[in-house]
N, C-alpha and C. Protein backbone atom coordinates (compact mmCIF):
# COMPACT_ATOMS: atom_id res chain seq x y z
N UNK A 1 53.43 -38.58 -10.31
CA UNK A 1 52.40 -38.97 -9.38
C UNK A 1 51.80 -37.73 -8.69
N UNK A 2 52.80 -36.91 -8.20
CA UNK A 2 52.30 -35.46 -7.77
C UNK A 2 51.40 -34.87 -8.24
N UNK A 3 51.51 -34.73 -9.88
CA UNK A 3 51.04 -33.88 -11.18
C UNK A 3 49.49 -34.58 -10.87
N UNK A 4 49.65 -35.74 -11.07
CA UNK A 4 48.20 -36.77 -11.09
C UNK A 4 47.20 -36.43 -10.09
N UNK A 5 47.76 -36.27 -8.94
CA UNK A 5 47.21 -35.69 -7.42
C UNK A 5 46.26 -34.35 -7.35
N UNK A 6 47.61 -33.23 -7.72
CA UNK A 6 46.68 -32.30 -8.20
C UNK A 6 45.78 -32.07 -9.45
N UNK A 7 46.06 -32.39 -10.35
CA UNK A 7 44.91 -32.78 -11.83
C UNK A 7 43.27 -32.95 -10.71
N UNK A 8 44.17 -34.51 -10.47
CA UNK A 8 42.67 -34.87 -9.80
C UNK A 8 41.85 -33.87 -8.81
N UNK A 9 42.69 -33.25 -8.13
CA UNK A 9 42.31 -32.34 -7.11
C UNK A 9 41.57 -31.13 -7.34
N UNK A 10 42.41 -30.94 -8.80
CA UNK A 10 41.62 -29.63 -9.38
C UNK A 10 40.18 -29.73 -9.91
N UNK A 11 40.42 -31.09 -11.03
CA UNK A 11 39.29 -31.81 -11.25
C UNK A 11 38.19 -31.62 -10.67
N UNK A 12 38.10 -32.39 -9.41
CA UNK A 12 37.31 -32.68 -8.32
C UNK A 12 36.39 -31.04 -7.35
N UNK A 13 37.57 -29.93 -7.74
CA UNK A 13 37.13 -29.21 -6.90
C UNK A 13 36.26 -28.05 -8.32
N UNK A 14 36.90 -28.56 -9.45
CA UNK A 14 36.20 -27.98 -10.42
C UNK A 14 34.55 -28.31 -10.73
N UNK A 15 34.46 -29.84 -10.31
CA UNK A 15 33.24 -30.51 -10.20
C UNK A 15 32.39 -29.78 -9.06
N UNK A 16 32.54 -29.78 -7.76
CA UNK A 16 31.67 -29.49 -6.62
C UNK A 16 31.53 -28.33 -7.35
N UNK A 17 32.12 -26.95 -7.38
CA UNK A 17 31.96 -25.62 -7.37
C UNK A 17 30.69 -25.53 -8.52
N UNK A 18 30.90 -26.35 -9.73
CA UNK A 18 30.22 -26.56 -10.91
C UNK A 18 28.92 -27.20 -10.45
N UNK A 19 28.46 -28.24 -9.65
CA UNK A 19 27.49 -28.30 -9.04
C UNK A 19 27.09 -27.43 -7.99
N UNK A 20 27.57 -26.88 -7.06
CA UNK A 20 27.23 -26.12 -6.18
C UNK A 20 26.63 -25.01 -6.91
N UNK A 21 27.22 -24.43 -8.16
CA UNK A 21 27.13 -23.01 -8.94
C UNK A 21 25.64 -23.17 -9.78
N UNK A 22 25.67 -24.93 -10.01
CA UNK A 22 24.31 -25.66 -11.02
C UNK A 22 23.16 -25.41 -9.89
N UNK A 23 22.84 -25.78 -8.87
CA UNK A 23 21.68 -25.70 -8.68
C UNK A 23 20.89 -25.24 -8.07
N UNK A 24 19.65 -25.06 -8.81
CA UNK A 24 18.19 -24.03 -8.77
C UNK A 24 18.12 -23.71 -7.43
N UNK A 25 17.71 -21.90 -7.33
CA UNK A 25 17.12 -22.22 -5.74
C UNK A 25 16.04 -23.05 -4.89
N UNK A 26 14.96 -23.54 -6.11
CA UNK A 26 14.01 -24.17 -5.24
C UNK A 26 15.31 -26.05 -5.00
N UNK A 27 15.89 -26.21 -5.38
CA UNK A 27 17.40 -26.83 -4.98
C UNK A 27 17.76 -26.56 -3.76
N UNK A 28 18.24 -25.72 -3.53
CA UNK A 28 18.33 -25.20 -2.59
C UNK A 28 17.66 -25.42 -1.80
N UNK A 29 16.01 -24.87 -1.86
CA UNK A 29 14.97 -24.73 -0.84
C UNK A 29 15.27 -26.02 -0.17
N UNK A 30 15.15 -27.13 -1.31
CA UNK A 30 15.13 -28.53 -0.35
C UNK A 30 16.09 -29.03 0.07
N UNK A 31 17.10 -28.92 -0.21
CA UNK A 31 18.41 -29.51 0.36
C UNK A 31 18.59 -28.67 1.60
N UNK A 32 17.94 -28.07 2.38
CA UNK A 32 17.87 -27.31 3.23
C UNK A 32 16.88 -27.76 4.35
N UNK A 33 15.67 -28.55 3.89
CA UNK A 33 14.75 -29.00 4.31
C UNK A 33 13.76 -28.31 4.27
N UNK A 34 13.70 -27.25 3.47
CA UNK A 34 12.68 -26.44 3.79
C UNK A 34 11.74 -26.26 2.43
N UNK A 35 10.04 -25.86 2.72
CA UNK A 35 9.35 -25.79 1.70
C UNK A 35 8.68 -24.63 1.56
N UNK A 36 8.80 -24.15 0.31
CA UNK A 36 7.59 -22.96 -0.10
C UNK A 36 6.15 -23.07 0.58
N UNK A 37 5.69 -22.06 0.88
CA UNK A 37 4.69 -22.09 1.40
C UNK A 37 3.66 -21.45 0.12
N UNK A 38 2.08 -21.94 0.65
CA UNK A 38 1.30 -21.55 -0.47
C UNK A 38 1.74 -19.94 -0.33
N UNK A 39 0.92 -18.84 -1.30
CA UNK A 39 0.92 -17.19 -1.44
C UNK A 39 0.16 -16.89 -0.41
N UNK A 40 -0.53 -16.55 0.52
CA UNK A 40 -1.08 -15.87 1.54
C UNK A 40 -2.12 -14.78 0.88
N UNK A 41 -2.90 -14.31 0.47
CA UNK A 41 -3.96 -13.37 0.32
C UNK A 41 -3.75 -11.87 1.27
N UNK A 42 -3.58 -10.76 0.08
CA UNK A 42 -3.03 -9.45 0.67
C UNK A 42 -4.31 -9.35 1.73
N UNK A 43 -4.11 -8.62 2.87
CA UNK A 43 -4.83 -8.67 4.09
C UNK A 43 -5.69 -6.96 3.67
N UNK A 44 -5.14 -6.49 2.67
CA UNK A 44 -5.81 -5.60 2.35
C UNK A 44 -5.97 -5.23 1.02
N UNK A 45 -6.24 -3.57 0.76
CA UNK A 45 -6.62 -3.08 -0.75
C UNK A 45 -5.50 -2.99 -1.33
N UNK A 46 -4.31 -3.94 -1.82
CA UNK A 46 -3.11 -4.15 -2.63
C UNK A 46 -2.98 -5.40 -3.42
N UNK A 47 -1.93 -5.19 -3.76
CA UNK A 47 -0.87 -6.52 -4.46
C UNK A 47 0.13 -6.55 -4.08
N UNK A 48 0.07 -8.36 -4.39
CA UNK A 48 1.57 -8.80 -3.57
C UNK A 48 2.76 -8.26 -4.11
N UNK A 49 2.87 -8.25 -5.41
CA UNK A 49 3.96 -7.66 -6.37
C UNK A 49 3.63 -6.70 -7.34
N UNK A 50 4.33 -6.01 -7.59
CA UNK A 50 4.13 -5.30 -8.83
C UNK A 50 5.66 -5.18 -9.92
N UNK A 51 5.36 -5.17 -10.93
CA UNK A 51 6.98 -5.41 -11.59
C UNK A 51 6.57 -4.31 -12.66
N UNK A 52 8.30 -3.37 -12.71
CA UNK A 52 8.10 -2.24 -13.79
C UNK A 52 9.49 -2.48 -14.35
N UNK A 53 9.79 -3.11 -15.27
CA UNK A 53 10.72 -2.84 -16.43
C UNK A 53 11.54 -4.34 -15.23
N UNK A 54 13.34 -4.32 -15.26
CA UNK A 54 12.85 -6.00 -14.90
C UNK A 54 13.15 -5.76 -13.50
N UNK A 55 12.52 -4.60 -12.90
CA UNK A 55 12.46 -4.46 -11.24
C UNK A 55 11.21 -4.98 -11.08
N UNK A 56 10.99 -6.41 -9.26
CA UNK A 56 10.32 -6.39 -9.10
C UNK A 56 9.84 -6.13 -7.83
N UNK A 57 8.65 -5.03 -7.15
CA UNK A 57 8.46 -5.02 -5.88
C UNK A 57 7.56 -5.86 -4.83
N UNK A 58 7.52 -6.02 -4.01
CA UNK A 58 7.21 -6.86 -2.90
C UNK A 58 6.96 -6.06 -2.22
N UNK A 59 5.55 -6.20 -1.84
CA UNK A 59 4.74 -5.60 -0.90
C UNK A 59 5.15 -6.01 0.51
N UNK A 60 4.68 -5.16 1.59
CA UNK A 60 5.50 -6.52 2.85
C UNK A 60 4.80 -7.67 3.03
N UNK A 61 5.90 -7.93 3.40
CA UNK A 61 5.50 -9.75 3.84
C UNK A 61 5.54 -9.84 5.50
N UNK A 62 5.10 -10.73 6.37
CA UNK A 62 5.19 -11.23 7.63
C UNK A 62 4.75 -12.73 8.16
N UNK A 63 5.47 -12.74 9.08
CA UNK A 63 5.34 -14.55 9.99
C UNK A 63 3.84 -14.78 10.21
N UNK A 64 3.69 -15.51 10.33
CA UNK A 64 2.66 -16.20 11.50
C UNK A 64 3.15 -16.09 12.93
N UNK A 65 3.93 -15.26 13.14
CA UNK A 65 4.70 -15.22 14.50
C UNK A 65 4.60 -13.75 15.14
N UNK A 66 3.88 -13.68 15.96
CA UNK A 66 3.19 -12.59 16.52
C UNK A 66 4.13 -12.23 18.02
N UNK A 67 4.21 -10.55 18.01
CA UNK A 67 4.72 -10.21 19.06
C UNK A 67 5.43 -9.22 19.52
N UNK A 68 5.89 -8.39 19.82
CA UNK A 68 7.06 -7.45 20.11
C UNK A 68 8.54 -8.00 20.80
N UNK A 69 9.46 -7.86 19.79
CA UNK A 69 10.58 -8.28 20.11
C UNK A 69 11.22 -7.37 21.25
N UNK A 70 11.69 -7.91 22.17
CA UNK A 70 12.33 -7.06 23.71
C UNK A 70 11.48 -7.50 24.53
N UNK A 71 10.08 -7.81 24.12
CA UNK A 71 9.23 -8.35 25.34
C UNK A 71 8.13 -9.46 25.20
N UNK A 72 7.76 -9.96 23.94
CA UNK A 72 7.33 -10.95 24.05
C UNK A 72 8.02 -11.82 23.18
N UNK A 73 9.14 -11.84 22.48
CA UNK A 73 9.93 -12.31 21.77
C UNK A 73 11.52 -12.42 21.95
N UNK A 74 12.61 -13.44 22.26
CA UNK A 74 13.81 -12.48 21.83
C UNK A 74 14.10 -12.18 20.66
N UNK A 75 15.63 -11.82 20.48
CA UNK A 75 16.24 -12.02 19.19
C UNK A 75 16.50 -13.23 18.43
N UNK A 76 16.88 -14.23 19.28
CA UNK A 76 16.48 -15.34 18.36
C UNK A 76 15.35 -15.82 17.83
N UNK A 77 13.93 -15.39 18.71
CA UNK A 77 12.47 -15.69 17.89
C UNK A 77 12.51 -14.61 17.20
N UNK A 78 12.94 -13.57 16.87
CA UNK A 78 13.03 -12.45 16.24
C UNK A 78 13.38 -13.05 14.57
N UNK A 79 14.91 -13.31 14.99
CA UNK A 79 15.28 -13.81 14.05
C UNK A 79 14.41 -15.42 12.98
N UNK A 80 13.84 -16.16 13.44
CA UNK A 80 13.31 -16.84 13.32
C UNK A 80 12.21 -16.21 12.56
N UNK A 81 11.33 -15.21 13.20
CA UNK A 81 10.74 -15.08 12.85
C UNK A 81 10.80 -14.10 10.82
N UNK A 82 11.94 -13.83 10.98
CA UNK A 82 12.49 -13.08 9.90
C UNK A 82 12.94 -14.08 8.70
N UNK A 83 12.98 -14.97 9.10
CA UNK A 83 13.59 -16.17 8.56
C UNK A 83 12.39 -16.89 7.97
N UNK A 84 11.18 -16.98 8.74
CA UNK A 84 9.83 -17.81 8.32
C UNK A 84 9.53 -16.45 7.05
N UNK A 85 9.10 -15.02 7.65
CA UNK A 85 8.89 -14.47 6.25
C UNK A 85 9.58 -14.21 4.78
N UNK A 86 11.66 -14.66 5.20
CA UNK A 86 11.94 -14.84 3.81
C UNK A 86 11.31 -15.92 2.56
N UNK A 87 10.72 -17.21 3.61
CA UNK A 87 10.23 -18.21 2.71
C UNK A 87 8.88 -17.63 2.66
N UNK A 88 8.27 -16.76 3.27
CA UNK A 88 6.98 -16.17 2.48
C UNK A 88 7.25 -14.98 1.19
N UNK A 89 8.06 -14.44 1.49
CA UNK A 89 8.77 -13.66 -0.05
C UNK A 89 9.58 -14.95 -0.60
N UNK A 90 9.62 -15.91 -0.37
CA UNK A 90 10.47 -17.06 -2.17
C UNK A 90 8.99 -17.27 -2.20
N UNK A 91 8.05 -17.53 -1.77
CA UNK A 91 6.87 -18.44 -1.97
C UNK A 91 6.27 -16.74 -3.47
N UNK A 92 6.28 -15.65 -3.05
CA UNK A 92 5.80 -14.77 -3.75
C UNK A 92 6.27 -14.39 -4.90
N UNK A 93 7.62 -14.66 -4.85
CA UNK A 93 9.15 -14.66 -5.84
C UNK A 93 8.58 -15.66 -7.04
N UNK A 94 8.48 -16.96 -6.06
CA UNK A 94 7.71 -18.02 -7.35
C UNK A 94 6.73 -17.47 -8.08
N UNK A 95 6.06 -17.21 -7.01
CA UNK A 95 4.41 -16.70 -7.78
C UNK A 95 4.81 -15.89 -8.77
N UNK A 96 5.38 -14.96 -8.86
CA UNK A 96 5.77 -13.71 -9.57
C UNK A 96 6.54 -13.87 -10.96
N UNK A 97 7.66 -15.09 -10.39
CA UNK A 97 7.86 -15.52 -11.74
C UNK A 97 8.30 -16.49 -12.58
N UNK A 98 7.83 -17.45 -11.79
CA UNK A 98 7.48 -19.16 -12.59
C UNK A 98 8.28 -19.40 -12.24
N UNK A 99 9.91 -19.07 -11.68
CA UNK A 99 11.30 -20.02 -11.51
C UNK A 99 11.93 -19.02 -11.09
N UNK A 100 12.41 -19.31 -9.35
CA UNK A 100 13.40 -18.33 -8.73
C UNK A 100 14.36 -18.07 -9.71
N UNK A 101 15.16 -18.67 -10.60
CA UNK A 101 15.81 -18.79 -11.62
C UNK A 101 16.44 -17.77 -12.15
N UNK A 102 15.01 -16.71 -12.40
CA UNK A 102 14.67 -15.62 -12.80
C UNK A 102 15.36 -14.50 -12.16
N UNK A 103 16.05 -14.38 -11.11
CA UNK A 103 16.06 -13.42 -10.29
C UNK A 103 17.78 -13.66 -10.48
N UNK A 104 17.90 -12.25 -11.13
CA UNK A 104 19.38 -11.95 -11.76
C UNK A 104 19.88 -11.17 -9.93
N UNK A 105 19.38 -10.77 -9.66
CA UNK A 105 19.76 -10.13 -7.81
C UNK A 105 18.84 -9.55 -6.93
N UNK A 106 19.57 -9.77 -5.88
CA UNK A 106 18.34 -8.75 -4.90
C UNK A 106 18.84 -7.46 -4.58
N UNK A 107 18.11 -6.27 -4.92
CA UNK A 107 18.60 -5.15 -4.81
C UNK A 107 18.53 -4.25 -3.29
N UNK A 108 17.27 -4.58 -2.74
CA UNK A 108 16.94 -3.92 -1.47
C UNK A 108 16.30 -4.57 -0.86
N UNK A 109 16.23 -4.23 0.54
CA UNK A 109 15.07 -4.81 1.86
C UNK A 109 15.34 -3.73 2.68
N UNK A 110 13.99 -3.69 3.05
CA UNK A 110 13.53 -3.06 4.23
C UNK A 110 13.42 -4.05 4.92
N UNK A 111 13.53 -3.85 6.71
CA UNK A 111 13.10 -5.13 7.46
C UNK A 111 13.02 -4.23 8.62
N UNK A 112 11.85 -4.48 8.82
CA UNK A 112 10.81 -3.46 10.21
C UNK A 112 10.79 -4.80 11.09
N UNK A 113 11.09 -4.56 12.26
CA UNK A 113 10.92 -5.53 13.44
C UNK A 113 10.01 -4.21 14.48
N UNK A 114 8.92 -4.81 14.75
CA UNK A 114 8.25 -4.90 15.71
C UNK A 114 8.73 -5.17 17.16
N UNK A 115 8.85 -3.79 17.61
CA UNK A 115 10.07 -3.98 18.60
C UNK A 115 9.55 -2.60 20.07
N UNK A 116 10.19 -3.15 21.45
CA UNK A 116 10.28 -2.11 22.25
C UNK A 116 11.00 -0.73 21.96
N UNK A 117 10.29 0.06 22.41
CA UNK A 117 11.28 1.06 22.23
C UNK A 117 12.62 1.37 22.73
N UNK A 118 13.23 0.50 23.40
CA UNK A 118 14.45 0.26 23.78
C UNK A 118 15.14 -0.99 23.21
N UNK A 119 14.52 -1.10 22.51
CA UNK A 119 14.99 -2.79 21.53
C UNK A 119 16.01 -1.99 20.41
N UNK A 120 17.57 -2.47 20.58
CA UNK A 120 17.98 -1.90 19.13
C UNK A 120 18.84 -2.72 18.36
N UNK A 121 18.70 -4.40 18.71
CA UNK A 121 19.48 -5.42 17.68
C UNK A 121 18.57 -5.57 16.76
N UNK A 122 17.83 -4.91 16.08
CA UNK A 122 17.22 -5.22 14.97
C UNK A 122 17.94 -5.81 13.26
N UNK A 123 19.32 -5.29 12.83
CA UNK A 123 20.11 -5.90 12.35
C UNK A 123 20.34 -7.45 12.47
N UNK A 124 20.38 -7.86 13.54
CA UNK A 124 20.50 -9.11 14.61
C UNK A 124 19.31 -10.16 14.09
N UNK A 125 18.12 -9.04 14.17
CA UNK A 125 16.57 -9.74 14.22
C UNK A 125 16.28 -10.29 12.12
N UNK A 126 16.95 -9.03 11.73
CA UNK A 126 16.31 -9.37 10.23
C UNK A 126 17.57 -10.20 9.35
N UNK A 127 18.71 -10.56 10.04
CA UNK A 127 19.66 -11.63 9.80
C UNK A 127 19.14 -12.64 8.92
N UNK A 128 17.65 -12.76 10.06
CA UNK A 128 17.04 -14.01 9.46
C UNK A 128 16.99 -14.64 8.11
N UNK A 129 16.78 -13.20 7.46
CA UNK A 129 15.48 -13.21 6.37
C UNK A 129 17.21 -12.64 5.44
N UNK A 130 17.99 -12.43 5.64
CA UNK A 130 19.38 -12.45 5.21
C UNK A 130 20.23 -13.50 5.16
N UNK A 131 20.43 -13.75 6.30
CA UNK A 131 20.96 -15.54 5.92
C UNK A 131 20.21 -16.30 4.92
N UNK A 132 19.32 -16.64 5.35
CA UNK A 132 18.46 -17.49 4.05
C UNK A 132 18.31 -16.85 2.50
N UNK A 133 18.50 -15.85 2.23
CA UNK A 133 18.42 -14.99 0.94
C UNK A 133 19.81 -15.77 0.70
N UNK A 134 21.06 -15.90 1.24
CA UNK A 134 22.19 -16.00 0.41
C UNK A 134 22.14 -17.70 0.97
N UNK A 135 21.93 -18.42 1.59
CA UNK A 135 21.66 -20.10 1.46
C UNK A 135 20.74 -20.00 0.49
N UNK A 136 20.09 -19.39 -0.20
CA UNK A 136 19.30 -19.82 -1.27
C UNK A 136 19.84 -19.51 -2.53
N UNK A 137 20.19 -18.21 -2.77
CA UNK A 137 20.40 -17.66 -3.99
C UNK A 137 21.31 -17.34 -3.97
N UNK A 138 22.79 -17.41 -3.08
CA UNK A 138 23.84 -17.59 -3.24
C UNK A 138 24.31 -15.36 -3.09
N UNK A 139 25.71 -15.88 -3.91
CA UNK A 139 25.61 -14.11 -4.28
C UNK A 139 24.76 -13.14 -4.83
N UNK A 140 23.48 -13.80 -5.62
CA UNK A 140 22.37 -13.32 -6.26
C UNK A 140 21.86 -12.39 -4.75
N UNK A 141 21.65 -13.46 -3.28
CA UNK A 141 20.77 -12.92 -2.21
C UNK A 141 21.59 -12.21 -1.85
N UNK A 142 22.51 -11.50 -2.06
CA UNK A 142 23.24 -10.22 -1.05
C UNK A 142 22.41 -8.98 -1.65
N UNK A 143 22.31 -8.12 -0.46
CA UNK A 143 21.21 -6.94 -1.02
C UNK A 143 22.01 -5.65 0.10
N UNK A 144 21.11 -4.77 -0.40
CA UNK A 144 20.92 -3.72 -0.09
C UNK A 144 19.88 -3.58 1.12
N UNK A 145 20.29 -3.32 2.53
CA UNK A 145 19.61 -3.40 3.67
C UNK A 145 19.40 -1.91 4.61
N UNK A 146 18.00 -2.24 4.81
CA UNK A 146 17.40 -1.25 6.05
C UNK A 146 17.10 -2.19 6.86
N UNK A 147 17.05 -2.16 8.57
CA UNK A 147 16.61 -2.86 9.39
C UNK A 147 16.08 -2.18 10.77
N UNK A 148 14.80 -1.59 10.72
CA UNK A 148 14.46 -0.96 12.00
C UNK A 148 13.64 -0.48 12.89
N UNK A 149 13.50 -0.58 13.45
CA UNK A 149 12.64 -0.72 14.77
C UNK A 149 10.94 -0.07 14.70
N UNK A 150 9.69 -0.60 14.95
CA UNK A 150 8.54 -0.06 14.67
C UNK A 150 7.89 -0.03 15.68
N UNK A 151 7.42 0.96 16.35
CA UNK A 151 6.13 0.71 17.73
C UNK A 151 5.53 -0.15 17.23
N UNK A 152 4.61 -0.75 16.22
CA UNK A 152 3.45 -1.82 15.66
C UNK A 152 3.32 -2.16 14.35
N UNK A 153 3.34 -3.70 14.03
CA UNK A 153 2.99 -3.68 12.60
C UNK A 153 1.66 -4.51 12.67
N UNK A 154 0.73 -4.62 11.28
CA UNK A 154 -0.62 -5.08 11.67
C UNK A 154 -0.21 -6.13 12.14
N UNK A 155 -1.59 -6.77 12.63
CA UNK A 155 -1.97 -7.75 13.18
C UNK A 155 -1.35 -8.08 14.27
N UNK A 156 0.17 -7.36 14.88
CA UNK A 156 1.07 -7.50 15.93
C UNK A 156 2.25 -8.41 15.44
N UNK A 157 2.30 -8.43 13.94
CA UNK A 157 3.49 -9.57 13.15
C UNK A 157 4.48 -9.39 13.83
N UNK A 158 5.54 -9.90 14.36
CA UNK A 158 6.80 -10.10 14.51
C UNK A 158 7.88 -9.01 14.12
N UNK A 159 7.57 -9.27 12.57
CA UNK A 159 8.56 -8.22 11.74
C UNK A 159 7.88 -8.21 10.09
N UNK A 160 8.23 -7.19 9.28
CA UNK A 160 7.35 -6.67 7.84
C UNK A 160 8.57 -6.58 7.42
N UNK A 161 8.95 -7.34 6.09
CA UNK A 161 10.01 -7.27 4.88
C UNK A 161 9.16 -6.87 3.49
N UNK A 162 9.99 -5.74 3.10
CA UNK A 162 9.72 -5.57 1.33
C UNK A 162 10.88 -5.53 1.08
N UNK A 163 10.87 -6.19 -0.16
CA UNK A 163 11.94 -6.70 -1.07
C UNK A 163 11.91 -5.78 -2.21
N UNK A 164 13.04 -5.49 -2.86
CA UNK A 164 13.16 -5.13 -4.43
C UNK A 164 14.00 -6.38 -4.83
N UNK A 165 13.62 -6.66 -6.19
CA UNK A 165 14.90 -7.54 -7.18
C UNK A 165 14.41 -7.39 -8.50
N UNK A 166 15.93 -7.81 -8.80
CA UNK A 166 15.86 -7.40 -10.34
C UNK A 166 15.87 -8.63 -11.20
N UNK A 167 15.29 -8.69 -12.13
CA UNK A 167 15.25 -9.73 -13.13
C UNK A 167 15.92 -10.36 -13.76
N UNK A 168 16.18 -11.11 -15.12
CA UNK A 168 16.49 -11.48 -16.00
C UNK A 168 15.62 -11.62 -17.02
N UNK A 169 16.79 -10.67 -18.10
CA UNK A 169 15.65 -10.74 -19.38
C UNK A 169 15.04 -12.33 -19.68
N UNK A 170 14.10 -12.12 -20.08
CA UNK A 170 13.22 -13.52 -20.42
C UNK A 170 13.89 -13.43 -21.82
């Protein structure tokens, strides 16, 4: 009866991990509640991505969330706000390449917070846009991190993320 217990147990935990391990990040996206947003139009003379061999780069990205963190923001709108531009890099990720799917890891981020000059939880602030990389893509979203402090980014954004990741051969 013991033997039966654990079988089943193993079974069972062999199942979740096997689903948990099965599904897609845009899976993810929604079981989360959350949705891709359309691509946004570069605000200037660039591109959103560029891909050389199966690295791909990401131009920066930013919120709709305007402000200097230390004084018109805290760290938790900070963070938030780091968090709204990771789903503007998956929304670009898609664009880039038909199925998050694609994305064998994330190699790097920069994450500039728009900040006082006495502001220095910036780590704290680009969490955001870190937590959600690994609720989405699991061990794929662990990366390679910069996180730090800017007198101004345009328009007065919140915070500016560029991404590197690497592919999967097609």
């Amino acid at each position: 009866m013991r033997k039966t217990f654990l079988l089943l147990g193993l079974l069972i935990f062999a199942l979740a991990t096997h689903y948990a391990q099965a599904q897609t990040p845009e899976e993810k996206i929604k079981q989360l509640g959350l949705s891709i947003p359309e691509v946004s139009q570069p605000i200037a003379n660039y591109v959103k991505w560029k891909q050389v061999g199966n690295l791909l780069y990401l131009a920066g990205s930013g919120p709709k969330i305007y402000g200097k963190v230390g004084a018109d923001l805290s760290v938790e709108q900070g963070y938030e706000a780091a968090r709204a531009t990771g789903l503007e890099i998956i929304a670009v990720l898609k664009a880039a390449t038909g199925d998050l799917s694609r994305i064998k890891q994330f190699v790097k981020v920069l994450g500039m917070v728009n900040a006082t000059p006495e502001f220095t939880a910036q780590p704290a602030v680009i969490n955001g846009f870190s937590d959600l990389m690994v609720e989405v893509f699991g061990e794929k979203g662990k990366h390679a991190r910069s996180a730090v402090g800017v007198g101004s980014l345009p328009n007065n954004m919140a915070v500016e993320i560029e991404v590197i990741v690497e592919l999967e051969d097609k």
